[in-house]
C-alpha atoms as a PDB file:
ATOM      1  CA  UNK A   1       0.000   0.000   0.000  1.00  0.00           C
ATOM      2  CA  UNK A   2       1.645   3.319  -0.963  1.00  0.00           C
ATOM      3  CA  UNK A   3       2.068   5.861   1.924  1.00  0.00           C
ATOM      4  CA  UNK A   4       0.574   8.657  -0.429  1.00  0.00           C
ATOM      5  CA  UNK A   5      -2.822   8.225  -1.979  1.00  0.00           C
ATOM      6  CA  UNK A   6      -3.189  10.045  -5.136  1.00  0.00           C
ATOM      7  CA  UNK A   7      -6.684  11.756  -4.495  1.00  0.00           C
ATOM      8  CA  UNK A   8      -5.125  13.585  -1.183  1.00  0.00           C
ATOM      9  CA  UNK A   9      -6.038  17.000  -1.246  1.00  0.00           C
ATOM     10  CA  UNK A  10      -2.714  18.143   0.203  1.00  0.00           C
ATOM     11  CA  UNK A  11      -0.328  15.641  -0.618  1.00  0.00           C
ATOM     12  CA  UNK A  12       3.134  15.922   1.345  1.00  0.00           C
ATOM     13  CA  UNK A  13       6.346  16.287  -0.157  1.00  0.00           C
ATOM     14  CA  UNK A  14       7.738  13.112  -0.461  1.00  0.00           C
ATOM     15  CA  UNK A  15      11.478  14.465   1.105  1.00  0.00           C
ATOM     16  CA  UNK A  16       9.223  15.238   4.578  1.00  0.00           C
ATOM     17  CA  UNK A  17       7.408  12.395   4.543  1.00  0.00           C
ATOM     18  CA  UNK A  18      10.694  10.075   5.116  1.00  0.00           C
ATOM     19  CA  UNK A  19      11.950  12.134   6.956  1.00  0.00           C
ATOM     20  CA  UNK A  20       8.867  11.561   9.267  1.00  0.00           C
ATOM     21  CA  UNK A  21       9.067   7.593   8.973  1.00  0.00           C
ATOM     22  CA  UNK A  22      12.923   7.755  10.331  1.00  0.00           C
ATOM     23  CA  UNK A  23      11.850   9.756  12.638  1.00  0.00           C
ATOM     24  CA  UNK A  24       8.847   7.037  13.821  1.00  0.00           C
ATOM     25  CA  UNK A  25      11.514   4.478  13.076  1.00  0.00           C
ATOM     26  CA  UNK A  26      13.859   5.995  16.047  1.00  0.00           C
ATOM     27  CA  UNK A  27      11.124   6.668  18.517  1.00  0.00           C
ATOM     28  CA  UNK A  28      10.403   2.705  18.134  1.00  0.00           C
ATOM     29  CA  UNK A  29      14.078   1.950  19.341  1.00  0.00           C
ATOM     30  CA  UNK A  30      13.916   4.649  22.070  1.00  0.00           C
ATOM     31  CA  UNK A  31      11.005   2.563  23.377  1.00  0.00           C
ATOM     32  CA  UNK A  32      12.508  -0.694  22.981  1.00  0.00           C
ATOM     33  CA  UNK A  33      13.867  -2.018  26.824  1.00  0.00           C
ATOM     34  CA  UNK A  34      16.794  -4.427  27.050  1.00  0.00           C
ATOM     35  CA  UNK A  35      17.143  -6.904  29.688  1.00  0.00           C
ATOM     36  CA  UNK A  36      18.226  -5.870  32.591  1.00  0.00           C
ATOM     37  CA  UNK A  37      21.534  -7.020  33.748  1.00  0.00           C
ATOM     38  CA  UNK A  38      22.182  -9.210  37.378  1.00  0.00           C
ATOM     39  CA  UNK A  39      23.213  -6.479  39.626  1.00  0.00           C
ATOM     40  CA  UNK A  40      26.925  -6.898  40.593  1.00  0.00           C
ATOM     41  CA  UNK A  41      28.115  -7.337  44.300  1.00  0.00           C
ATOM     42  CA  UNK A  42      29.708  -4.252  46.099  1.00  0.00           C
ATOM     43  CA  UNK A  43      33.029  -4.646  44.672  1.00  0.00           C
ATOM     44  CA  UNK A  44      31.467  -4.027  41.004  1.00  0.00           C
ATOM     45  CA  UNK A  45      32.489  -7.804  39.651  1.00  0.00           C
ATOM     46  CA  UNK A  46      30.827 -11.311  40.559  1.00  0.00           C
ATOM     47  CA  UNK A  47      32.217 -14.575  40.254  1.00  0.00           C
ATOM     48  CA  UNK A  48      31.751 -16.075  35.931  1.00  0.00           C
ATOM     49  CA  UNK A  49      30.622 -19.250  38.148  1.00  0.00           C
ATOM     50  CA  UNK A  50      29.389 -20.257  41.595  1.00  0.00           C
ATOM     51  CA  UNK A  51      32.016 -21.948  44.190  1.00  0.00           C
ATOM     52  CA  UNK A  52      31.640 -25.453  44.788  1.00  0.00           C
ATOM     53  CA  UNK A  53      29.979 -25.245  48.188  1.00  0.00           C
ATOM     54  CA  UNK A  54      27.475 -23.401  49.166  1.00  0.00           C
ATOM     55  CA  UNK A  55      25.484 -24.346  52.898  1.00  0.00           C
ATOM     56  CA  UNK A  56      23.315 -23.475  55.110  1.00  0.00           C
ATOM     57  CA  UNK A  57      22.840 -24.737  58.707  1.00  0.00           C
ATOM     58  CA  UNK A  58      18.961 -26.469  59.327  1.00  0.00           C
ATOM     59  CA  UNK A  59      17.657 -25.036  62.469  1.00  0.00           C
ATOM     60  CA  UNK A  60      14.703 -26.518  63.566  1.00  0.00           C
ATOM     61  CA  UNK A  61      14.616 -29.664  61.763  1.00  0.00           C
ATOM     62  CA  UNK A  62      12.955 -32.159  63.914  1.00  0.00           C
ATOM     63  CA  UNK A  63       9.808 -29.872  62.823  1.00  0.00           C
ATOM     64  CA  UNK A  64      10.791 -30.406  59.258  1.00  0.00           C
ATOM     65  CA  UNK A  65      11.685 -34.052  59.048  1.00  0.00           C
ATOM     66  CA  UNK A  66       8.905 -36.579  58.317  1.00  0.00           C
ATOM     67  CA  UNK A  67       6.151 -33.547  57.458  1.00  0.00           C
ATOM     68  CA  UNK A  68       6.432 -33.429  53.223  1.00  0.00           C
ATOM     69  CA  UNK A  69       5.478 -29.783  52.765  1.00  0.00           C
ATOM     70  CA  UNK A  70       8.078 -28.413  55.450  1.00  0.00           C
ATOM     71  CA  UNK A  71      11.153 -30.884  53.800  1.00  0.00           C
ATOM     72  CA  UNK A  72       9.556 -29.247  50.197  1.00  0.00           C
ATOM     73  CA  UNK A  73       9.773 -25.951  51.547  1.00  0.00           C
ATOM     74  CA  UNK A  74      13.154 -26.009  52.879  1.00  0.00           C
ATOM     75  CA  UNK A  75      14.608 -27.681  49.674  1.00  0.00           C
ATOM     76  CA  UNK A  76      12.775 -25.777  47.082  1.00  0.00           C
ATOM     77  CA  UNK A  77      14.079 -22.909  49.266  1.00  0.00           C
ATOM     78  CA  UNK A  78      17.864 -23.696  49.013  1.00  0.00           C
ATOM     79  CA  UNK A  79      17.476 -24.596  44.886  1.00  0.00           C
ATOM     80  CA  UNK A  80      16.329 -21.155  44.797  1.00  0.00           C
ATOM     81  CA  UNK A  81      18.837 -19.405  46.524  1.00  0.00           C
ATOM     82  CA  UNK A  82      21.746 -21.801  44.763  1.00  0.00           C
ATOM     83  CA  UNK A  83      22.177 -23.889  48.192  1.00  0.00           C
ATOM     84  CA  UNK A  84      23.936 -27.434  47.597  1.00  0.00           C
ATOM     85  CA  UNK A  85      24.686 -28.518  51.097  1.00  0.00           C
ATOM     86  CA  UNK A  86      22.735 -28.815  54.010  1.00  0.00           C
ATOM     87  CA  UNK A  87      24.110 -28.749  57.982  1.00  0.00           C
ATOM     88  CA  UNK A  88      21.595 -30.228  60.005  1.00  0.00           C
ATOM     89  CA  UNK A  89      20.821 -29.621  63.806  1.00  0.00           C
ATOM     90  CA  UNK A  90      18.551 -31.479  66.386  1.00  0.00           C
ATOM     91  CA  UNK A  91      20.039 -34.512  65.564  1.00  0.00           C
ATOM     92  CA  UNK A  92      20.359 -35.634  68.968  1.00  0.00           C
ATOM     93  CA  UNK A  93      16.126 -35.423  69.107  1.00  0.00           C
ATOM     94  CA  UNK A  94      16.146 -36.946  65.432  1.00  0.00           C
ATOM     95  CA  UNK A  95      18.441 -40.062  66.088  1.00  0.00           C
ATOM     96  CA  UNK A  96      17.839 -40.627  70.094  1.00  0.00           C
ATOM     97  CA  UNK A  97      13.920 -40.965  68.730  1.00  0.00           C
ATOM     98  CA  UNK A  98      15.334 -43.548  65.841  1.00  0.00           C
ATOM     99  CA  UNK A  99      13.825 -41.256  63.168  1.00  0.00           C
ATOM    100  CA  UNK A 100      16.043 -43.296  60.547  1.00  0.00           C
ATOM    101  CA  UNK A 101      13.736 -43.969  57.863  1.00  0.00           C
ATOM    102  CA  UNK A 102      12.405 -40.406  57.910  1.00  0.00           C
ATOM    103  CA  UNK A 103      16.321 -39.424  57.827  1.00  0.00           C
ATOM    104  CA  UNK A 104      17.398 -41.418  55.284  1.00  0.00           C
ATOM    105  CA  UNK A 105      14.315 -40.303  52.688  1.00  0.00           C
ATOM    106  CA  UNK A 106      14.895 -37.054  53.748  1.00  0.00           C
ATOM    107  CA  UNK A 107      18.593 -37.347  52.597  1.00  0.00           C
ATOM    108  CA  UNK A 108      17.705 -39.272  49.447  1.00  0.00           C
ATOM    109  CA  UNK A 109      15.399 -36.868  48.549  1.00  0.00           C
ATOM    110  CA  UNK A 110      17.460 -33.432  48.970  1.00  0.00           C
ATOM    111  CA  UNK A 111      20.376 -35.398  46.888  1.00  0.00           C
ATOM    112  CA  UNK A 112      18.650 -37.337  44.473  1.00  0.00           C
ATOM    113  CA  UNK A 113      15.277 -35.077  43.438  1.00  0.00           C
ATOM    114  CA  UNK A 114      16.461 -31.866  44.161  1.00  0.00           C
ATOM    115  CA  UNK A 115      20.710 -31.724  43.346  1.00  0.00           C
ATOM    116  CA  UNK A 116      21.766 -31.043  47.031  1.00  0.00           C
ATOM    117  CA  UNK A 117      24.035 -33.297  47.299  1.00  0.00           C
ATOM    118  CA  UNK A 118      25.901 -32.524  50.361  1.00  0.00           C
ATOM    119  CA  UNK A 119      24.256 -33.367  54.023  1.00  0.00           C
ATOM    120  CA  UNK A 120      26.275 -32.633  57.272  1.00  0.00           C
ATOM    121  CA  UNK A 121      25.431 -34.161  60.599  1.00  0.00           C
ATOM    122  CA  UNK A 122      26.699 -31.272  63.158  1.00  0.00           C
ATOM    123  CA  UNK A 123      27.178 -32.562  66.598  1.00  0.00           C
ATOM    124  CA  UNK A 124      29.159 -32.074  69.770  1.00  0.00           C
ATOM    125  CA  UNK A 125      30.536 -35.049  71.358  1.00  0.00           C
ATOM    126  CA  UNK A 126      32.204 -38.397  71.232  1.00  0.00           C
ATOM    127  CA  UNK A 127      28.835 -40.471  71.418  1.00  0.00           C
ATOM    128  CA  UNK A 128      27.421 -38.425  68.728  1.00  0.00           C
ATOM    129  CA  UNK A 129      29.786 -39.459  65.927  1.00  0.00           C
ATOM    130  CA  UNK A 130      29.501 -43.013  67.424  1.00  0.00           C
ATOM    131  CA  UNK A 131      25.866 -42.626  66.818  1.00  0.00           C
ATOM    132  CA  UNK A 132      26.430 -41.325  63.326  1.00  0.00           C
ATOM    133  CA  UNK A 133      29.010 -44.149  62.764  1.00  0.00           C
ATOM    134  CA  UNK A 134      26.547 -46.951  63.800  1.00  0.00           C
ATOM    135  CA  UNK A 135      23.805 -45.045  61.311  1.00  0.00           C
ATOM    136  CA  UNK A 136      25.774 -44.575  58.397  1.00  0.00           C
ATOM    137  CA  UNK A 137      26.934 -48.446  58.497  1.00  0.00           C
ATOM    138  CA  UNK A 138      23.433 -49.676  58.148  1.00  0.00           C
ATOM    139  CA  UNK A 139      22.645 -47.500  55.270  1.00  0.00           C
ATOM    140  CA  UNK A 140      23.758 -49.676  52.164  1.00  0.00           C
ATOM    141  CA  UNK A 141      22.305 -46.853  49.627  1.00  0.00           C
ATOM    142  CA  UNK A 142      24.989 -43.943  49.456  1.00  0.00           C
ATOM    143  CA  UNK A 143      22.388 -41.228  49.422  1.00  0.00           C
ATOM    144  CA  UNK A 144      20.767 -42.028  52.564  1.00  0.00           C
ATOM    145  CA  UNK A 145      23.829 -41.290  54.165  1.00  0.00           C
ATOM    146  CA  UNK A 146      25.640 -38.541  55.701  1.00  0.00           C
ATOM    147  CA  UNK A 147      28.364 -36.998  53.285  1.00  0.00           C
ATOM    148  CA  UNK A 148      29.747 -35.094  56.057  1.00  0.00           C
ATOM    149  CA  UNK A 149      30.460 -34.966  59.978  1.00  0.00           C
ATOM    150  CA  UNK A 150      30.784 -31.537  61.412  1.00  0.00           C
ATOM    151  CA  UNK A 151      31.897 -30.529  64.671  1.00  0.00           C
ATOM    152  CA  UNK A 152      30.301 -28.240  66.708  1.00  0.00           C
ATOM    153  CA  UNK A 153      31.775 -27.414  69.980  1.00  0.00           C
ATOM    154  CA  UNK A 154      32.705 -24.138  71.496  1.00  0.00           C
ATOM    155  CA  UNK A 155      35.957 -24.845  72.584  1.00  0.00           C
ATOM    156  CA  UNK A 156      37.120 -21.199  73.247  1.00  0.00           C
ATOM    157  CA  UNK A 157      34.275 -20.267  75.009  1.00  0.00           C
ATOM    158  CA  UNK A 158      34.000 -23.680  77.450  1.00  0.00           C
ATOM    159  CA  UNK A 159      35.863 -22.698  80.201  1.00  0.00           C
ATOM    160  CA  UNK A 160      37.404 -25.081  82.005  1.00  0.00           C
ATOM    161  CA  UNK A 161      34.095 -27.955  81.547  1.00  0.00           C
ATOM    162  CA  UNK A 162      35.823 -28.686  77.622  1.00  0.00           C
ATOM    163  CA  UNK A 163      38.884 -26.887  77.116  1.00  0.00           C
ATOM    164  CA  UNK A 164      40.915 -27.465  73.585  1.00  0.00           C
ATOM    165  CA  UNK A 165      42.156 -30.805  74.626  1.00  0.00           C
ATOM    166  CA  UNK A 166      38.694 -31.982  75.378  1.00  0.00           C
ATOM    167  CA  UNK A 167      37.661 -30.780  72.082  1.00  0.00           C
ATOM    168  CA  UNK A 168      40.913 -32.340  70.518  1.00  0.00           C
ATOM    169  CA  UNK A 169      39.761 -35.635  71.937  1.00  0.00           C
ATOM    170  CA  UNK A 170      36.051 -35.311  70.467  1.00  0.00           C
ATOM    171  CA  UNK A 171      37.540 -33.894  67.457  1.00  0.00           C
ATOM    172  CA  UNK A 172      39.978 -37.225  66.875  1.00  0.00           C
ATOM    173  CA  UNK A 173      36.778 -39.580  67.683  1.00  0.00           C
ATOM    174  CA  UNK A 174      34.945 -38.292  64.355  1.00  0.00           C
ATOM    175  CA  UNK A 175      37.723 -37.933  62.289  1.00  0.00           C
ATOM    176  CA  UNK A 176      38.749 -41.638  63.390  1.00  0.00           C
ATOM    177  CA  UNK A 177      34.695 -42.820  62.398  1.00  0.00           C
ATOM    178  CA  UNK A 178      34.701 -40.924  59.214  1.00  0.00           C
ATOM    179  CA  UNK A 179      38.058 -42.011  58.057  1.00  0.00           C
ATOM    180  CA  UNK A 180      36.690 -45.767  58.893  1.00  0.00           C
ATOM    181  CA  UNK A 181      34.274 -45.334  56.597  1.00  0.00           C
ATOM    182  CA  UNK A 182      33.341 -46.323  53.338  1.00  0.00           C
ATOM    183  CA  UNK A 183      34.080 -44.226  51.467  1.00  0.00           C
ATOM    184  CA  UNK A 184      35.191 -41.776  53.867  1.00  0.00           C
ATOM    185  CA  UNK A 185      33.205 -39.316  55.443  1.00  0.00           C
ATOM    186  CA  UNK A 186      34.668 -35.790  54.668  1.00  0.00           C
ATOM    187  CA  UNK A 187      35.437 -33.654  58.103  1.00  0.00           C
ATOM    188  CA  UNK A 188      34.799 -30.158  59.140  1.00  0.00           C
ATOM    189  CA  UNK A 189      34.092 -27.885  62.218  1.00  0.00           C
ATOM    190  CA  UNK A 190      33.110 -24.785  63.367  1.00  0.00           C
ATOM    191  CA  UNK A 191      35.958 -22.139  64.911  1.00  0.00           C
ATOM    192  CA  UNK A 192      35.090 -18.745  66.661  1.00  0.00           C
ATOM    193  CA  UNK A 193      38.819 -17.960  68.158  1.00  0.00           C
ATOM    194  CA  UNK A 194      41.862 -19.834  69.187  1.00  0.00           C
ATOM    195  CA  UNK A 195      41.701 -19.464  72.956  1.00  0.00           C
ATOM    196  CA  UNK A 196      41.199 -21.220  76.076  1.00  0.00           C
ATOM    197  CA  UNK A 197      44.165 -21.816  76.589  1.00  0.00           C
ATOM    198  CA  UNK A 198      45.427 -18.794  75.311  1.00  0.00           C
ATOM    199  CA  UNK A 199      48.598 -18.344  73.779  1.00  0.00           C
ATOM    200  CA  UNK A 200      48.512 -21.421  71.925  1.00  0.00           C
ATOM    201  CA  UNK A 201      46.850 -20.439  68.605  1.00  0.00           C
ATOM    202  CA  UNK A 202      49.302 -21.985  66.352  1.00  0.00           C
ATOM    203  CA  UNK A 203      49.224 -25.277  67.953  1.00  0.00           C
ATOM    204  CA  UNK A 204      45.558 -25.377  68.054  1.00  0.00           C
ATOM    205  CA  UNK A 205      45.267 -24.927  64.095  1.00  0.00           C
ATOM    206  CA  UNK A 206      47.898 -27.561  63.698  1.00  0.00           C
ATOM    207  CA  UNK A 207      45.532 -30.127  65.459  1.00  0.00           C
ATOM    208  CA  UNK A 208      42.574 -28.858  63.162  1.00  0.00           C
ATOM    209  CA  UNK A 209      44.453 -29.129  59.977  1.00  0.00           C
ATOM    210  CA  UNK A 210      45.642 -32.359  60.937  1.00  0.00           C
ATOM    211  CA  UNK A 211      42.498 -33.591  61.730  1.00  0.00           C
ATOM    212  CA  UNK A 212      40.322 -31.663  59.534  1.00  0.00           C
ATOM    213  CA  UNK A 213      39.212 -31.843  55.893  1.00  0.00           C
ATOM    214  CA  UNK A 214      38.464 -28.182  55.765  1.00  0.00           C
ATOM    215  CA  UNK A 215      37.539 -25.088  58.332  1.00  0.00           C
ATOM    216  CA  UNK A 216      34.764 -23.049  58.933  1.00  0.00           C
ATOM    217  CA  UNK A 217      35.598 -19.820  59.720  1.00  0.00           C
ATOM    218  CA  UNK A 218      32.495 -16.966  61.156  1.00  0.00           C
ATOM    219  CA  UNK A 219      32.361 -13.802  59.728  1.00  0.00           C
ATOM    220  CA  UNK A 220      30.155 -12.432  61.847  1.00  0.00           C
ATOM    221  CA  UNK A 221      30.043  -8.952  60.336  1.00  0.00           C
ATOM    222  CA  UNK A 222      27.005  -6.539  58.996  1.00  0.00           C
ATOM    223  CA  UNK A 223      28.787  -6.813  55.774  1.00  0.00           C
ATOM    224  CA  UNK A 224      31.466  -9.274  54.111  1.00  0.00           C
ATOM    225  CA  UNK A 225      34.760  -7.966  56.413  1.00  0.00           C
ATOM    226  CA  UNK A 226      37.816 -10.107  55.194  1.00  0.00           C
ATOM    227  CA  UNK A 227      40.025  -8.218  57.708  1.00  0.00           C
ATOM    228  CA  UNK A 228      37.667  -9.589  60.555  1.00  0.00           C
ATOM    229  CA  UNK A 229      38.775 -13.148  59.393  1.00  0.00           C
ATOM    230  CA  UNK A 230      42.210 -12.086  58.354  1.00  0.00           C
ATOM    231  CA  UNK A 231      44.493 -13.298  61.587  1.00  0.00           C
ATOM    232  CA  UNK A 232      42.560 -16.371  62.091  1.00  0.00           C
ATOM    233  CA  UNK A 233      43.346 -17.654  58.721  1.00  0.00           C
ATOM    234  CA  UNK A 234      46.979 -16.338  58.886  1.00  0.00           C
ATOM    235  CA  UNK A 235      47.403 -19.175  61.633  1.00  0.00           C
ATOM    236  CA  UNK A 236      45.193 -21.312  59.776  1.00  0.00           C
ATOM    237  CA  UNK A 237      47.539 -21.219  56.492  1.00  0.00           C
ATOM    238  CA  UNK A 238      50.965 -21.491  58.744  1.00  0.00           C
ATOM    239  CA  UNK A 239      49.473 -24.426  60.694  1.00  0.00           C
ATOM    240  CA  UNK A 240      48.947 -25.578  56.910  1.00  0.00           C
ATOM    241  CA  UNK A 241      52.195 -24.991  55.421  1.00  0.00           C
ATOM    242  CA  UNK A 242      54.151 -26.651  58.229  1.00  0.00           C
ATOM    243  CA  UNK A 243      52.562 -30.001  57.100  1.00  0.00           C
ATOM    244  CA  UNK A 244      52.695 -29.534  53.722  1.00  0.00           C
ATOM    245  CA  UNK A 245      49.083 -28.897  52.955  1.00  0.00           C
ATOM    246  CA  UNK A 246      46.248 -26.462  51.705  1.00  0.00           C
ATOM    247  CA  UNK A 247      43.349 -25.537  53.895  1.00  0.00           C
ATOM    248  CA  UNK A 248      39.956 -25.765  52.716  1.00  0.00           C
ATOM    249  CA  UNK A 249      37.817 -22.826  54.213  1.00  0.00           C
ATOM    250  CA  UNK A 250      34.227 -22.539  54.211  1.00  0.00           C
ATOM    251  CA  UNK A 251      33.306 -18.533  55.178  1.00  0.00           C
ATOM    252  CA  UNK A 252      30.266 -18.396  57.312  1.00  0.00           C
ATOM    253  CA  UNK A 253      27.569 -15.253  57.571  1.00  0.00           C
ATOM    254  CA  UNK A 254      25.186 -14.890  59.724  1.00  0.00           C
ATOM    255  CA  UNK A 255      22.197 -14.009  58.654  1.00  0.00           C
ATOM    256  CA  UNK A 256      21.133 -12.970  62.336  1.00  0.00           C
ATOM    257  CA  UNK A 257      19.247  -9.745  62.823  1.00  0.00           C
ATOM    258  CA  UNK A 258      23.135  -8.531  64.947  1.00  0.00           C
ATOM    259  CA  UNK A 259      25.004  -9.087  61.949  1.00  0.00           C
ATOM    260  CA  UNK A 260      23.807  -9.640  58.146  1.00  0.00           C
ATOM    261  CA  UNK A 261      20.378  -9.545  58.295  1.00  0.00           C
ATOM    262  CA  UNK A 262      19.799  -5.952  56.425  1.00  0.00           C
ATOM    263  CA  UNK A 263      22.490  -6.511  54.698  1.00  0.00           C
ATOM    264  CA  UNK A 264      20.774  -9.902  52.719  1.00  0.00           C
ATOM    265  CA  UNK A 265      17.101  -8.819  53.321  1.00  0.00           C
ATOM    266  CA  UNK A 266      15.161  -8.174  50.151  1.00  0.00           C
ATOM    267  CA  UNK A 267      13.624  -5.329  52.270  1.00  0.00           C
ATOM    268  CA  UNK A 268      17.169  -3.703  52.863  1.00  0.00           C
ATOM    269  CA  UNK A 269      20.202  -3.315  51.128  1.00  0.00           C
ATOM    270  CA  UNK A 270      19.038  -6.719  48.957  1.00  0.00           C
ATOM    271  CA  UNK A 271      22.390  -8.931  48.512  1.00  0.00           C
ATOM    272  CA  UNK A 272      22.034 -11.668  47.834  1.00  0.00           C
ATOM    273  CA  UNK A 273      24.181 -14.883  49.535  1.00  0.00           C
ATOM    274  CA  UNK A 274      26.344 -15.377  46.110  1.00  0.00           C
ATOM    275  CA  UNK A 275      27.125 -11.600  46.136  1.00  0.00           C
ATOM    276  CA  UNK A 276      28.278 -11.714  49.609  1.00  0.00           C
ATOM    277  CA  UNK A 277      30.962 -14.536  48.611  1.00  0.00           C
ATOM    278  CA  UNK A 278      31.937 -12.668  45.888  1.00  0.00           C
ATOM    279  CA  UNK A 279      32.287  -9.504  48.072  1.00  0.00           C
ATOM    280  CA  UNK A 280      34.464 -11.348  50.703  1.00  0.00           C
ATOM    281  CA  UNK A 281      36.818 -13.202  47.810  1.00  0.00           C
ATOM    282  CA  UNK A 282      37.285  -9.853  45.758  1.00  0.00           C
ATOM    283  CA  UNK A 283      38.949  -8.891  49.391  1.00  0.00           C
ATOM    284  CA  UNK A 284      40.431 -11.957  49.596  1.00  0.00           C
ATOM    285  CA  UNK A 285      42.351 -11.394  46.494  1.00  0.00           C
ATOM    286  CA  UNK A 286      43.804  -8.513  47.119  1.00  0.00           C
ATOM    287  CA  UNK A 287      45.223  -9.112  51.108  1.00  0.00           C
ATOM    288  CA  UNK A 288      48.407  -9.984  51.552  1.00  0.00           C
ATOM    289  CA  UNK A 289      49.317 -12.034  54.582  1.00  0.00           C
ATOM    290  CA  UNK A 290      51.366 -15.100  55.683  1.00  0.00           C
ATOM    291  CA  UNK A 291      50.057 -18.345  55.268  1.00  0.00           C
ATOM    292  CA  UNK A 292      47.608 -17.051  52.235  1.00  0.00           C
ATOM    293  CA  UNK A 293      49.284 -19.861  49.826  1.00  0.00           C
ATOM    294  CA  UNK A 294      48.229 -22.463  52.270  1.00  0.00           C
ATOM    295  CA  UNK A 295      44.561 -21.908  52.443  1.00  0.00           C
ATOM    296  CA  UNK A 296      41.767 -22.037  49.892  1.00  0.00           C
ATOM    297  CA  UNK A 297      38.654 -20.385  49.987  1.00  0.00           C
ATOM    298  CA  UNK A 298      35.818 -23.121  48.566  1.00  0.00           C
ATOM    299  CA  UNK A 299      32.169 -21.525  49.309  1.00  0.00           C
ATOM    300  CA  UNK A 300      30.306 -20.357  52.219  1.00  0.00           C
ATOM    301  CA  UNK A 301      27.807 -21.205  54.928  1.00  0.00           C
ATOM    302  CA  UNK A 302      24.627 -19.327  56.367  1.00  0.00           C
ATOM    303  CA  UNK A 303      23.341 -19.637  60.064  1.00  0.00           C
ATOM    304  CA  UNK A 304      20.852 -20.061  59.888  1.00  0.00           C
ATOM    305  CA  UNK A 305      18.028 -21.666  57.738  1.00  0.00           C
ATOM    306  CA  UNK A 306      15.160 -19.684  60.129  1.00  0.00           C
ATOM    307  CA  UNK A 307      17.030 -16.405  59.723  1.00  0.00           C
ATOM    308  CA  UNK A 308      18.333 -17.083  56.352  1.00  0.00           C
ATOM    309  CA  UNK A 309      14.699 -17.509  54.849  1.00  0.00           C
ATOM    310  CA  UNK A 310      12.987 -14.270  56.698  1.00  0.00           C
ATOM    311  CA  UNK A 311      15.855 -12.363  54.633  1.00  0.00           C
ATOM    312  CA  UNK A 312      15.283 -13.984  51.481  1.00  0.00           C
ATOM    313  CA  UNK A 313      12.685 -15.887  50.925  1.00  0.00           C
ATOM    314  CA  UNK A 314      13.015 -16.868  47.591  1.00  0.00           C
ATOM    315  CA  UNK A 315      15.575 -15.961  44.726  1.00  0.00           C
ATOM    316  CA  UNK A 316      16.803 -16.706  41.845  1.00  0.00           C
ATOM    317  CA  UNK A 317      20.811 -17.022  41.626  1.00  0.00           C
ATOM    318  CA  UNK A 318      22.876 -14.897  39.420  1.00  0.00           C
ATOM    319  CA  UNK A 319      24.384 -17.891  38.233  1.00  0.00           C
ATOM    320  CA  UNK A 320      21.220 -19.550  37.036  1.00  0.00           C
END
């Protein structure tokens, strides 16, 4: 159809008439939106892809176990937010009650149906890894057991009642039972400080990396704060190099309303978990300090699921 009909009373020039399409033509673009790009952590760059853990610690989950909708919840909740490993409390309610086939669906399910594949029992003494032991044995299907033990006990904040060489001894016990077994159980814990007794904080870290498949370190900060971790993992990497060996570290946030709540919540500054990790390793990579060769930064952890969830409900990863 020709833009100028013939029997138009006042045709227009035909120079001011295309002149008038280009001109429609650009508007068009103007109006045209492009997607809109992941917003970058703090430090203006993000990690191309995702580390290779990424945890959260279960509060709670005697509540959670055996009821369908709450274990749906919780998982759908850590696909969304790019969660692969799962730390799970109230074990000594879970397993004292012999909860075992709810456990071991449980743990089938998160690996099998929904791709997190990495479940830690966290406990605090000797006869809790013995428990774990026994539990794991009787399991014959891989994914209905534990991947990993992790130790939680307060060492530095005990007092006399479990100083470090009580925690040494607990510490040996579930290395010993996840070494035994097969295949071997991989080994973390928890660490605030090296204290108690003081004084000996590069002895301490030798007995963790000697025991230990990797670290948890806190970073209990209202924002990522490498320097707040700095020293710790200074006598982490020296413990490391004087057996020959890199540290794995797992950095843990808190997603407690003292520390990072605001800082993750969708209602406040809006960072998401991934961006925090990127935040902290951008840091990271620019410190200098001795011992830095001997430790390796591999993902992070949340505490907790509870507080972790009223900050974020749901989202969707930058690297999805």
């Amino acid at each position: 159809m020709s833009l100028i009909r013939p029997t138009m009373k006042y045709a227009l020039p035909t120079t001011l008439l295309l002149s008038l399409v280009m001109l429609m033509l650009a508007s068009c673009q103007l109006d045209t939106i492009d997607p809109v790009a992941p917003r970058s952590a703090e430090s203006g760059r993000v990690a191309a892809t995702p580390p290779p853990y990424r945890g959260v610690y279960v509060d709670g989950f005697d509540g959670i176990l055996g009821n369908s909708v709450r274990e749906d919840s919780l998982l759908n909740w850590c696909v969304s937010n790019n969660m692969n490993a799962l730390s799970l409390y109230d074990l000594n309610t879970v397993m004292g009650d012999e909860r075992y086939t709810d456990l071991s669906l449980f743990m089938q399910k998160a690996r099998v149906t929904y791709g997190v594949n990495q479940v830690a029992a966290v406990r605090g003494t000797a006869a809790n890894f013995q428990q774990n032991a026994s539990y794991d044995a009787s399991r014959t299907n891989l994914n209905e057991r534990f991947t990993t033990y992790n130790l939680e006990n307060e060492w530095w904040n005990n007092g006399p009642s479990c100083d470090f060489s009580c925690y040494t001894s607990i510490l040996q016990t579930m290395t010993n039972k996840a070494r035994a077994a097969s295949p071997p159980i991989t080994t973390e814990a928890y660490i605030g400080w090296f204290q108690n007794p003081a004084g000996q904080d590069l002895q301490q870290a030798k007995t963790l990396v000697r025991w230990l498949d990797r670290i948890l370190v806190h970073d209990y900060r209202p924002n990522p704060q490498f320097g707040y971790m700095q020293s710790r993992l200074s006598t982490i990497g020296k413990a490391a190099q004087s057996q020959n060996r890199v540290m794995d570290i797992i950095v843990l946030f808190s997603a407690e309303p003292d520390f990072m709540q605001d800082y993750f919540s969708v209602s406040g500054q809006n960072h998401s978990f991934d961006e925090a990790y990127a935040n902290l390793v951008d840091q990271f990579n620019v410190a200098n300090f001795s011992g830095k060769t001997n430790v390796r930064l591999i993902g992070y952890q949340v505490f907790d699921y509870s507080f972790a969830k009223q900050a974020r409900p749901t989202y969707i990863s930058l690297y999805q």
